[in-house]
C-alpha atoms as a PDB file:
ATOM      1  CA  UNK A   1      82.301  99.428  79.744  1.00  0.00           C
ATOM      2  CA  UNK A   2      81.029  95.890  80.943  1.00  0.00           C
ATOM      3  CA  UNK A   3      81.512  95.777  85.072  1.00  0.00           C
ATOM      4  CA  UNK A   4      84.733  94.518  85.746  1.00  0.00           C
ATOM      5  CA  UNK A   5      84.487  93.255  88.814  1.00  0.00           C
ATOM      6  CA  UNK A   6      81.285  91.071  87.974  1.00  0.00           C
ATOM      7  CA  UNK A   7      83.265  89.964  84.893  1.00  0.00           C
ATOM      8  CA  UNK A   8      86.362  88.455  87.497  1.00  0.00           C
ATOM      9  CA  UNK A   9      83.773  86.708  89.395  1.00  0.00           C
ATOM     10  CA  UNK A  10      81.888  85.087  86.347  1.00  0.00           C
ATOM     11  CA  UNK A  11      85.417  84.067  85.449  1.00  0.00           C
ATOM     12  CA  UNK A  12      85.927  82.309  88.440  1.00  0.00           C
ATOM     13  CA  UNK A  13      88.150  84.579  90.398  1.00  0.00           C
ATOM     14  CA  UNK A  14      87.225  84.563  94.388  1.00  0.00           C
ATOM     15  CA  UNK A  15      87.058  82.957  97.166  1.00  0.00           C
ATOM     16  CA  UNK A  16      90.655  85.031  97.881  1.00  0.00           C
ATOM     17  CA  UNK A  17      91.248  87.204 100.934  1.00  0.00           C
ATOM     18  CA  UNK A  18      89.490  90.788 100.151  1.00  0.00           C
ATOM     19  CA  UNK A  19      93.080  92.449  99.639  1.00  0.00           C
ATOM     20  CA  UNK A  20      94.214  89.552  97.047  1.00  0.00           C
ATOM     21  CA  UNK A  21      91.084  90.805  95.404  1.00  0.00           C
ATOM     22  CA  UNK A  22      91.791  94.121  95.486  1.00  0.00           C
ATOM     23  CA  UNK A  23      94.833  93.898  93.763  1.00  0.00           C
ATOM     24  CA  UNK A  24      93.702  91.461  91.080  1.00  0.00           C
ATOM     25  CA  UNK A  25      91.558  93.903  90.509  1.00  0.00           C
ATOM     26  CA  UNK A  26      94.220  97.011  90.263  1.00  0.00           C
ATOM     27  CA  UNK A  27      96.439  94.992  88.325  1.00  0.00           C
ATOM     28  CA  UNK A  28      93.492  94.836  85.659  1.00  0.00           C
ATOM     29  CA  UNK A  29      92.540  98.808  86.064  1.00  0.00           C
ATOM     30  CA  UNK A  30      95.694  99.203  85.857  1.00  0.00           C
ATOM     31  CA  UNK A  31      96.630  97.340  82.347  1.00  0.00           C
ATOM     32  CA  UNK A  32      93.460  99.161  81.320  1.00  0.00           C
ATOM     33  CA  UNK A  33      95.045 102.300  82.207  1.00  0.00           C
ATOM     34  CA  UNK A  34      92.237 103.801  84.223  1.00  0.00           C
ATOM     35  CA  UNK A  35      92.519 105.923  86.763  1.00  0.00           C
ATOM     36  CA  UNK A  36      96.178 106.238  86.804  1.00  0.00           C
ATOM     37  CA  UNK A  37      98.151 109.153  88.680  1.00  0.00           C
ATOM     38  CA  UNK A  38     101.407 110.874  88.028  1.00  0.00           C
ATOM     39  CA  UNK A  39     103.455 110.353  91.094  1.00  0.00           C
ATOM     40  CA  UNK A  40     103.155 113.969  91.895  1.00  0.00           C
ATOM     41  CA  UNK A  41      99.256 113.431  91.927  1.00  0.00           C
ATOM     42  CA  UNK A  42      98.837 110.395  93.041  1.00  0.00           C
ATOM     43  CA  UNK A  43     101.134 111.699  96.345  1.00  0.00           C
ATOM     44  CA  UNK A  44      98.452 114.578  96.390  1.00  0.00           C
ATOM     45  CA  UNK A  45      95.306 112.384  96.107  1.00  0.00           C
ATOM     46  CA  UNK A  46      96.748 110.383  98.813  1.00  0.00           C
ATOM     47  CA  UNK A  47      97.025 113.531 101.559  1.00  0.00           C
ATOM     48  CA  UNK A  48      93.175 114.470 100.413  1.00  0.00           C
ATOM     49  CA  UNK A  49      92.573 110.771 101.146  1.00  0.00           C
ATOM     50  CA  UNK A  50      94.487 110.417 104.235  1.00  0.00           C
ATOM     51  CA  UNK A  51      92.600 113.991 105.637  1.00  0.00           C
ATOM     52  CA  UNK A  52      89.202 112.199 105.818  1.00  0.00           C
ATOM     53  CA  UNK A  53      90.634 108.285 106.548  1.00  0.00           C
ATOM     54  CA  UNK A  54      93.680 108.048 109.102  1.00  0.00           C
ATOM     55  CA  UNK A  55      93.303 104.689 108.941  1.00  0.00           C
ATOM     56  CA  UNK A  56      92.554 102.032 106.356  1.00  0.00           C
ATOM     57  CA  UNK A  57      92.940  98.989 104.815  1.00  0.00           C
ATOM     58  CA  UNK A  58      94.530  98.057 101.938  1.00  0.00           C
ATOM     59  CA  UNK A  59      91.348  97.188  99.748  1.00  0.00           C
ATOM     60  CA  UNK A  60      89.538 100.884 101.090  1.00  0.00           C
ATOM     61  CA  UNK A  61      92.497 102.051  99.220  1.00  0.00           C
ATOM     62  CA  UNK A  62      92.523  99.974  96.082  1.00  0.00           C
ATOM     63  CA  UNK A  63      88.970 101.284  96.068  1.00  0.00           C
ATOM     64  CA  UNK A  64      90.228 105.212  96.013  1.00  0.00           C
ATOM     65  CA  UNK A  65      93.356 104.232  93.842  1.00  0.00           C
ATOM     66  CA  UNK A  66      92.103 101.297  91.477  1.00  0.00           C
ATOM     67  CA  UNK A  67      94.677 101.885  88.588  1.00  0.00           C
ATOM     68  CA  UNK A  68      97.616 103.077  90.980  1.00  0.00           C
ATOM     69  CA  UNK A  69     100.831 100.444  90.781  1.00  0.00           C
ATOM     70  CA  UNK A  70     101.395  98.951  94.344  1.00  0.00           C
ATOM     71  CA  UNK A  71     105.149 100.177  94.181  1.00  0.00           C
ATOM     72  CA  UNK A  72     104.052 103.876  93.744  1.00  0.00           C
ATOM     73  CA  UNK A  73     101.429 103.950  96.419  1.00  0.00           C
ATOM     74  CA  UNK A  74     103.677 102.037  98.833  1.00  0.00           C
ATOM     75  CA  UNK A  75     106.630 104.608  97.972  1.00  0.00           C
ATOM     76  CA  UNK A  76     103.923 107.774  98.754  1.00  0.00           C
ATOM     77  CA  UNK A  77     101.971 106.144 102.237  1.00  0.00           C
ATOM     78  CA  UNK A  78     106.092 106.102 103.210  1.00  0.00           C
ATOM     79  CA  UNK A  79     106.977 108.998 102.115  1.00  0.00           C
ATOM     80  CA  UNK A  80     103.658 110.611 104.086  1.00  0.00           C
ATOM     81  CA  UNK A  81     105.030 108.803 107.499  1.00  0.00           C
ATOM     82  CA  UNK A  82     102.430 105.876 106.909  1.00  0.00           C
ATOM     83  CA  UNK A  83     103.661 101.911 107.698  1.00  0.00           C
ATOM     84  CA  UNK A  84     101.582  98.949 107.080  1.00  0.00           C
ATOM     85  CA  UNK A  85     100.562  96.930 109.316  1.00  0.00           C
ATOM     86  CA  UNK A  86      99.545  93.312 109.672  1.00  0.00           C
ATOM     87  CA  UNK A  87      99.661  92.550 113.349  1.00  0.00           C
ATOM     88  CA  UNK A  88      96.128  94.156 114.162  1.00  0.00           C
ATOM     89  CA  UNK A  89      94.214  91.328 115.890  1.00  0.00           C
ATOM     90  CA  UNK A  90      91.176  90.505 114.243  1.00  0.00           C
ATOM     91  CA  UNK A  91      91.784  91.882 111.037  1.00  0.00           C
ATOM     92  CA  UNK A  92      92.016  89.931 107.840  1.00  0.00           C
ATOM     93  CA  UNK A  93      94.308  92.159 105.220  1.00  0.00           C
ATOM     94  CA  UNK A  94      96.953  95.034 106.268  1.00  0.00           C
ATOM     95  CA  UNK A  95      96.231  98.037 107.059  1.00  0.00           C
ATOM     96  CA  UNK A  96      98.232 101.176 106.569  1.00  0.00           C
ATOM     97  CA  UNK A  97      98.363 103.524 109.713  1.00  0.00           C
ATOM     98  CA  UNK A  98     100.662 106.718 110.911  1.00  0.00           C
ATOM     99  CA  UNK A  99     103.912 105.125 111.887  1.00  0.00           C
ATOM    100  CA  UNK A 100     103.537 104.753 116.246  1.00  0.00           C
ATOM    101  CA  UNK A 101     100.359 104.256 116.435  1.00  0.00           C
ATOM    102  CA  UNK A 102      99.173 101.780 119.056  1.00  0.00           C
ATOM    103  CA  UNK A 103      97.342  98.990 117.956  1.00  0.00           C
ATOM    104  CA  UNK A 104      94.764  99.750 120.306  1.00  0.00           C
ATOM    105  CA  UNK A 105      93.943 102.843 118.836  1.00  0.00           C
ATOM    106  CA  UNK A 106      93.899 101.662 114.994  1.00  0.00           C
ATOM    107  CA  UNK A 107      91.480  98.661 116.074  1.00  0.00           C
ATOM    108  CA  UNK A 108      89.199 101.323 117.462  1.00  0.00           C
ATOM    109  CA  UNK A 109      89.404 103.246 114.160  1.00  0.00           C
ATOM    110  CA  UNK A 110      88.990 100.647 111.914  1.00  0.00           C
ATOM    111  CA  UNK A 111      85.398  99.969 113.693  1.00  0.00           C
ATOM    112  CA  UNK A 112      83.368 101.357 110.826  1.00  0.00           C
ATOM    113  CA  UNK A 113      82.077 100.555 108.178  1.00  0.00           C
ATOM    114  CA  UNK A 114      83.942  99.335 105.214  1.00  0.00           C
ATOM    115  CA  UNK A 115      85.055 101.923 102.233  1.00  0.00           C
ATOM    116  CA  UNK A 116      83.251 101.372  99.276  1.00  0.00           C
ATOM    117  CA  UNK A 117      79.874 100.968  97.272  1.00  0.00           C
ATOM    118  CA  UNK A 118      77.875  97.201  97.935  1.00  0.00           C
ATOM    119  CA  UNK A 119      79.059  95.895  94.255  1.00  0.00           C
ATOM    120  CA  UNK A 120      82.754  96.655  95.167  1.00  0.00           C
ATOM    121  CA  UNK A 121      82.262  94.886  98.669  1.00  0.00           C
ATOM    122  CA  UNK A 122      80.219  92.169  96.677  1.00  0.00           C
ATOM    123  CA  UNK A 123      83.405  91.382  94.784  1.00  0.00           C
ATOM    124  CA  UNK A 124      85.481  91.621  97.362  1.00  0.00           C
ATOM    125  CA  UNK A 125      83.408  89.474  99.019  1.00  0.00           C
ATOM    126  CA  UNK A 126      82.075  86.818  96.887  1.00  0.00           C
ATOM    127  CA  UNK A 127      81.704  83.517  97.273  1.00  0.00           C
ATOM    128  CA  UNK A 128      80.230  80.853  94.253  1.00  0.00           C
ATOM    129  CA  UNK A 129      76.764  80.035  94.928  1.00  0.00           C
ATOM    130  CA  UNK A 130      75.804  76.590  96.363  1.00  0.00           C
ATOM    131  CA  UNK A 131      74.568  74.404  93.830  1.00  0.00           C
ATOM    132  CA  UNK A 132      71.786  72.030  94.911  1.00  0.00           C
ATOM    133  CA  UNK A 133      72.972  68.984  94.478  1.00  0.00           C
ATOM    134  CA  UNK A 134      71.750  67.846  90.910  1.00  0.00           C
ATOM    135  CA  UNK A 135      71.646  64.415  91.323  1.00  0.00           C
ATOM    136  CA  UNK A 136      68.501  63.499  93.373  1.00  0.00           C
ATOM    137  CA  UNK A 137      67.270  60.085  94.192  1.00  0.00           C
ATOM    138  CA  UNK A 138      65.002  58.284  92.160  1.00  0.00           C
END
């Protein structure tokens, strides 16, 4: 199976804000059907993932859960006592947390690294390369 995240970006999709790209990218994982849980899984997945990440943002998780539909992961992070958040200074996408947690402490969490392999953060990432300008003077 080609990459499909270097296919999006050949086609011209980026430049987006990583979590706009993260769901472009479930939306296609998910018309491929790959990867996709039964709610009763997916809600199980979720507590394995939540046991090692408190904290993360909502492209970490698109990584974990590419094929997942946003409705059915939203439903399960509530169900598991988890909000999203979008008020955490500094931060560019939301980020689901336990529900009372300061933002204090989920800025201090979030100071890792990024979930994910480099071509996943490449997409999320990219930007088109600068052309040199073709014209040059004669």
């Amino acid at each position: 199976m080609p990459d499909i995240e270097k296919t999006l970006n050949e086609a011209g999709v980026y430049g987006m804000p990583p979590h706009e790209m993260a769901e472009i990218r479930a939306q296609v994982y998910h018309r491929l059907e790959i990867r996709v849980s039964t709610p009763e899984a997916l809600k199980q997945h979720l507590v394995y993932f939540m046991a090692d990440y408190d904290i993360f943002r909502l492209s970490e998780l698109r990584y974990y859960f590419p094929g997942d539909s946003k409705q059915e992961l939203q439903i399960a992070l509530e169900q598991l006592g988890y909000v999203c958040r979008t008020d955490i200074p500094g931060e560019q996408e939301p980020v689901w947390c336990p529900k009372f947690l300061q933002k204090k402490t989920v800025k201090s969490k979030l100071d890792r690294p990024r979930l994910g392999s480099q071509s996943y953060l490449d997409y999320l990432f990219y930007q088109t390369p600068q052309v040199k300008n073709p014209i040059g003077k004669q």
